[in-house]
Protein backbone atom coordinates (compact mmCIF):
# COMPACT_ATOMS: atom_id res chain seq x y z
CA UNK A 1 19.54 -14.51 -6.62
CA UNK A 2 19.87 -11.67 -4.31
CA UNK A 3 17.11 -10.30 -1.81
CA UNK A 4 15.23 -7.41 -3.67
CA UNK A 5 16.22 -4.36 -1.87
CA UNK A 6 13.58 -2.33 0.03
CA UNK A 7 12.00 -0.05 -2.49
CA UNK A 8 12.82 -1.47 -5.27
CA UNK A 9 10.42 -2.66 -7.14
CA UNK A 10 11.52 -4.47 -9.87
CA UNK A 11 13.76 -6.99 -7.97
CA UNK A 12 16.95 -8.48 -9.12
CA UNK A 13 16.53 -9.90 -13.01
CA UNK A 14 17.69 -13.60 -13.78
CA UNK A 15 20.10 -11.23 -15.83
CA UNK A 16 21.02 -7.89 -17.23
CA UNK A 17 22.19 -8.49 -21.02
CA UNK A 18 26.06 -6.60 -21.99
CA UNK A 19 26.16 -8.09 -25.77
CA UNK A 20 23.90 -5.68 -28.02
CA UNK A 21 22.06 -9.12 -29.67
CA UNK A 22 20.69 -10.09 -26.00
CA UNK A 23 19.81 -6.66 -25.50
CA UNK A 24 17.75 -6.10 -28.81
CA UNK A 25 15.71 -9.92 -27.21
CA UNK A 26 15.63 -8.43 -23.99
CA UNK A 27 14.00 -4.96 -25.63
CA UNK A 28 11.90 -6.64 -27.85
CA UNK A 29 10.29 -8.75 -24.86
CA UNK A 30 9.40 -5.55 -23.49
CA UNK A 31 8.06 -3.52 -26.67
CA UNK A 32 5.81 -7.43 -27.09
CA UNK A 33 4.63 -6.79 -23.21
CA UNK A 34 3.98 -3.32 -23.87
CA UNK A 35 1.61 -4.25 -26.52
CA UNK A 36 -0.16 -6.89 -25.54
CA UNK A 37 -0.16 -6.03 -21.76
CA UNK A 38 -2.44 -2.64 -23.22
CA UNK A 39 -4.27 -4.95 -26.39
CA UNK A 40 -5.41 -8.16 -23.75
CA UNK A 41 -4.78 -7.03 -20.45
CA UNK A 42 -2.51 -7.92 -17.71
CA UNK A 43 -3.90 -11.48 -16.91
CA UNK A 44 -5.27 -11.95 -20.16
CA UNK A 45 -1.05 -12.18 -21.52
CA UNK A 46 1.21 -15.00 -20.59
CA UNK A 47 4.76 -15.09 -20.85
CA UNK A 48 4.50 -17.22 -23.96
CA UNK A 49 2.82 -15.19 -25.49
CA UNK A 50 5.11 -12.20 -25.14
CA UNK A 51 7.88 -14.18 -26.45
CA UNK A 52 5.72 -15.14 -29.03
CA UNK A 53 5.08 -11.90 -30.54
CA UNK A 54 8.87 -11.06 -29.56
CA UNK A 55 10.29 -13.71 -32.18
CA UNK A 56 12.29 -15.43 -28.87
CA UNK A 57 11.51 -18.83 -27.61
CA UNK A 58 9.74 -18.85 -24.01
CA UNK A 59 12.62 -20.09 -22.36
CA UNK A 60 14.55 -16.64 -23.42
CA UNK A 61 11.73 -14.67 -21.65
CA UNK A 62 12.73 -16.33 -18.67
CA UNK A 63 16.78 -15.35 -19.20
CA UNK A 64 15.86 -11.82 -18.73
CA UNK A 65 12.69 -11.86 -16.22
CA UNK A 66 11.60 -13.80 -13.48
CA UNK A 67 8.20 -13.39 -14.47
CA UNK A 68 5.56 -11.33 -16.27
CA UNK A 69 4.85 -8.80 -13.49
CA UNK A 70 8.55 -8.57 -13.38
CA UNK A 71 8.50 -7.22 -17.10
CA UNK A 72 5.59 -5.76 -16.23
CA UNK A 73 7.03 -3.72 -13.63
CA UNK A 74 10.28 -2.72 -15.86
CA UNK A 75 7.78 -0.93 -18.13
CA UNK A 76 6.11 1.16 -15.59
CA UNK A 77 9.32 2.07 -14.17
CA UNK A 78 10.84 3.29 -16.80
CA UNK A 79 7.23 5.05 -18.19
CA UNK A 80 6.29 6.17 -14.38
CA UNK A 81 6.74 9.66 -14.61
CA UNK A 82 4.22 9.66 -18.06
CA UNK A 83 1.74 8.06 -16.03
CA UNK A 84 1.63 9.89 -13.83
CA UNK A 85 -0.55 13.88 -13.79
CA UNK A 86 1.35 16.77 -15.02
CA UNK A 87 2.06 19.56 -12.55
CA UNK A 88 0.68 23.14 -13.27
CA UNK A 89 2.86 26.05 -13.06
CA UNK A 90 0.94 29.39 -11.84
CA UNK A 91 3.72 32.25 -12.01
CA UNK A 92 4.44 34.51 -14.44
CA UNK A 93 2.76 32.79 -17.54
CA UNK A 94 -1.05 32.86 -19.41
CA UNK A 95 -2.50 29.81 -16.71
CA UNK A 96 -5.07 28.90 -19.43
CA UNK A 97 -2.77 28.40 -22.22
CA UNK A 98 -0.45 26.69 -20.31
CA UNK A 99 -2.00 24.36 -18.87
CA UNK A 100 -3.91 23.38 -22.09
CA UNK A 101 -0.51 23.13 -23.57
CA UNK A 102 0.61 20.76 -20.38
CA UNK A 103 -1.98 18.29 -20.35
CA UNK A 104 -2.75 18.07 -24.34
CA UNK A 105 1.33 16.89 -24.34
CA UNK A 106 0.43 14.66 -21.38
CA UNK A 107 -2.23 12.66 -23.06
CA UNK A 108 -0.17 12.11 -26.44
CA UNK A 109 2.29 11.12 -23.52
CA UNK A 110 -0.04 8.71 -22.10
CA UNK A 111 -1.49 7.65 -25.27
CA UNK A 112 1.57 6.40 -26.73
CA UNK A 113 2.76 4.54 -23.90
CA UNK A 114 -0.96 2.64 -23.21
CA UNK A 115 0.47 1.32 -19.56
CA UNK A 116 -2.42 3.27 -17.63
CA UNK A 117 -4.93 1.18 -19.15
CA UNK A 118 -3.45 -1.61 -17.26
CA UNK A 119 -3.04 0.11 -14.27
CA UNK A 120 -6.73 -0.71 -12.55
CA UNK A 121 -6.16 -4.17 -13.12
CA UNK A 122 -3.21 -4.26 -10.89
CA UNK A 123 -3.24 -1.98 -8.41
CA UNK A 124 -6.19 -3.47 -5.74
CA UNK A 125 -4.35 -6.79 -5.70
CA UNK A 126 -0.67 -5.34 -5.71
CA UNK A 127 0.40 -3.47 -2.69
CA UNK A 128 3.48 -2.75 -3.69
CA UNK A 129 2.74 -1.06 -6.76
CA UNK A 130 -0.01 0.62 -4.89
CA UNK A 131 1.85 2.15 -2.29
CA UNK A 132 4.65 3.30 -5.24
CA UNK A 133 1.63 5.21 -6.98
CA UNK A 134 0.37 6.51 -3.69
CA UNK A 135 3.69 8.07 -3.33
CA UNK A 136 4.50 9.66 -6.24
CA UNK A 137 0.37 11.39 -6.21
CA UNK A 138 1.41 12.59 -2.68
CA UNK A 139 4.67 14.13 -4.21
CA UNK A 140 2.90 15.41 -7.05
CA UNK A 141 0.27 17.16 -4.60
CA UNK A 142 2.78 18.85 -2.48
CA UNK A 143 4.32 20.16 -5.87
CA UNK A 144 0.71 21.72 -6.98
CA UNK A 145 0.51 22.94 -3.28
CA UNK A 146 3.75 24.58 -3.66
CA UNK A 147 2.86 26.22 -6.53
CA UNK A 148 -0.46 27.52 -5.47
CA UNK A 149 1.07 28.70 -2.41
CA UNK A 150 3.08 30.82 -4.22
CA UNK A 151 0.61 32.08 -6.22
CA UNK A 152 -1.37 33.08 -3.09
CA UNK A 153 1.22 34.85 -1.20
CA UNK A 154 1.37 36.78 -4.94
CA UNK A 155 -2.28 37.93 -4.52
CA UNK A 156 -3.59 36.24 -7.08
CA UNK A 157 -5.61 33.58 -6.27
CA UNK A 158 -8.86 33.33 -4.14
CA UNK A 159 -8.34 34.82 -0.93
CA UNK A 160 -10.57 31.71 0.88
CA UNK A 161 -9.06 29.40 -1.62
CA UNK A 162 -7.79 25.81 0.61
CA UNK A 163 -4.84 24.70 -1.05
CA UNK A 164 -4.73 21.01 0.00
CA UNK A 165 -7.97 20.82 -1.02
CA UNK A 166 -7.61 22.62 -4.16
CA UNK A 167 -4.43 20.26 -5.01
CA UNK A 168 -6.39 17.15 -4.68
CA UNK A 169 -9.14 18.35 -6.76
CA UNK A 170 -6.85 19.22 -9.57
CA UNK A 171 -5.03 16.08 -9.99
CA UNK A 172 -8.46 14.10 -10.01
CA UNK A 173 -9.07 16.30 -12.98
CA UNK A 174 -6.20 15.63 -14.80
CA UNK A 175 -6.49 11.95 -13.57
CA UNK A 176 -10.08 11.91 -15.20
CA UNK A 177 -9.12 13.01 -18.55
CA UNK A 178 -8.01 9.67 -19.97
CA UNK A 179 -11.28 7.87 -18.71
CA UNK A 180 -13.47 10.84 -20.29
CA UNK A 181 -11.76 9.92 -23.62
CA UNK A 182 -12.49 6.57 -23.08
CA UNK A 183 -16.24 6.56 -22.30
CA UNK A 184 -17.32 9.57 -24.91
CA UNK A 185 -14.80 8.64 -27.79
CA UNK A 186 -13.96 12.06 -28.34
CA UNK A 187 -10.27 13.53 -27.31
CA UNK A 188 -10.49 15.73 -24.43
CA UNK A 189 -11.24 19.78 -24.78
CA UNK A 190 -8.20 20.69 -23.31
CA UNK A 191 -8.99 24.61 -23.19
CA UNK A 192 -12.11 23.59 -21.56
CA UNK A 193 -10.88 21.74 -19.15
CA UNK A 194 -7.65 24.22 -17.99
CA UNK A 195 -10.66 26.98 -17.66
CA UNK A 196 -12.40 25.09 -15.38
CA UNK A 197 -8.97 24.46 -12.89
CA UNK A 198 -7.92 28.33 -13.71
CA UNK A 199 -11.37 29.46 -12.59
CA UNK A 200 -11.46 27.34 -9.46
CA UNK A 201 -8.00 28.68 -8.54
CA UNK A 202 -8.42 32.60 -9.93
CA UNK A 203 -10.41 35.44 -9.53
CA UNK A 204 -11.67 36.73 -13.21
CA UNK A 205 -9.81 40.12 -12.56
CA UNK A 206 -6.23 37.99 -11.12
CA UNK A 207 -6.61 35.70 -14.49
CA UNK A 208 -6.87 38.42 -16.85
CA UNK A 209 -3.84 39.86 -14.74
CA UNK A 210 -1.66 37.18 -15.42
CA UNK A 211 -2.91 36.76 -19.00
CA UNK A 212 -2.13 40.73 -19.67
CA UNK A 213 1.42 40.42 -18.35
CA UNK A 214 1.80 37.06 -20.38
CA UNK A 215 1.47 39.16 -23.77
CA UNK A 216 3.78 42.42 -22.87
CA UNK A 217 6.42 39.75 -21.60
């Protein structure tokens, strides 16, 4: 086996399946993880019992993954971008509806997939994964920074508005959401919540602006 390569967090697999039958074992190891990773938790789920619930024998869970973190980590890789919060565009467009629209779609998103439920479990013990997540929040900040810079230099937001601190409080928002379902049982009010972020980052008068030109366009 080959040295895993710096950034990648994966590492090399014991191997990558070409026939379609190995593939379909291979995929259904990872649908099995999926589910049971988000149903028991993380440490709660043993190898075994992912190829359990996969129809394969234990020893082909170990053809196609080194381990369970290793499967594990294939998941979030290839869900990463779901996990992570959506980022808000400011120009040109109704703010409100939008980004009701945005994060409504990104909880479906994150409902389906489950991973971000596993998530806490993982990440004070796993500094690689950490420092990935860490990463992609910082990129994801200087995106809503962007954004709200441009929206500034249009007139249109607050004129004392701080825009790094502005980004971070956003994306705890949106980071919140699937924790508020969680604890009151009820989905999120969407609307409600994109009101709150569109008031912290608008004037009333720049809102209804934006909103007006939203309709004639």
């Amino acid at each position: 086996m080959t040295e895993k390569d710096e950034g990648q967090l994966v590492g090399p697999f014991p191997i990558i399946p070409k026939q379609a039958r190995a593939q379909a074992k291979r995929e259904a190891l990872l649908r099995s993880g999926s589910i049971l990773f988000v149903e028991k938790g993380y440490d709660q789920t043993t190898a075994k019992e992912i190829a359990f619930h996969a129809g394969v024998a234990t020893g082909t869970f170990y053809r196609y993954f080194s381990d369970k973190r290793q499967l594990l980590m294939s998941l979030l890789e290839e869900n990463f971008d779901l996990l992570m919060p959506p980022k808000p565009d400011w120009n040109n467009l109704d703010p409100e509806y939008f980004l009701s629209s945005l994060i409504s779609e990104h909880f479906d998103r994150l409902s389906s997939v489950g991973l971000h439920r596993v998530l806490p479990e993982l990440v004070s013990r796993d500094h690689e994964l950490a420092e990935m997540i860490r990463k992609a929040k910082r990129k994801i900040h200087e995106q809503i920074y962007s954004g709200l810079k441009k929206a500034k230099e249009h007139e249109l937001t607050w004129n004392d508005l701080n825009l790094d601190t502005i980004s971070w409080t956003i994306m705890a928002l949106l980071e919140k959401i699937p924790e508020m379902h969680m604890e009151s049982g009820k989905e999120p009010n969407f609307p409600a919540i994109a009101k709150i972020i569109c008031r912290l980052v608008f004037p009333p008068e720049k809102l209804l602006q934006l909103k007006n030109n939203s309709r004639d366009e």
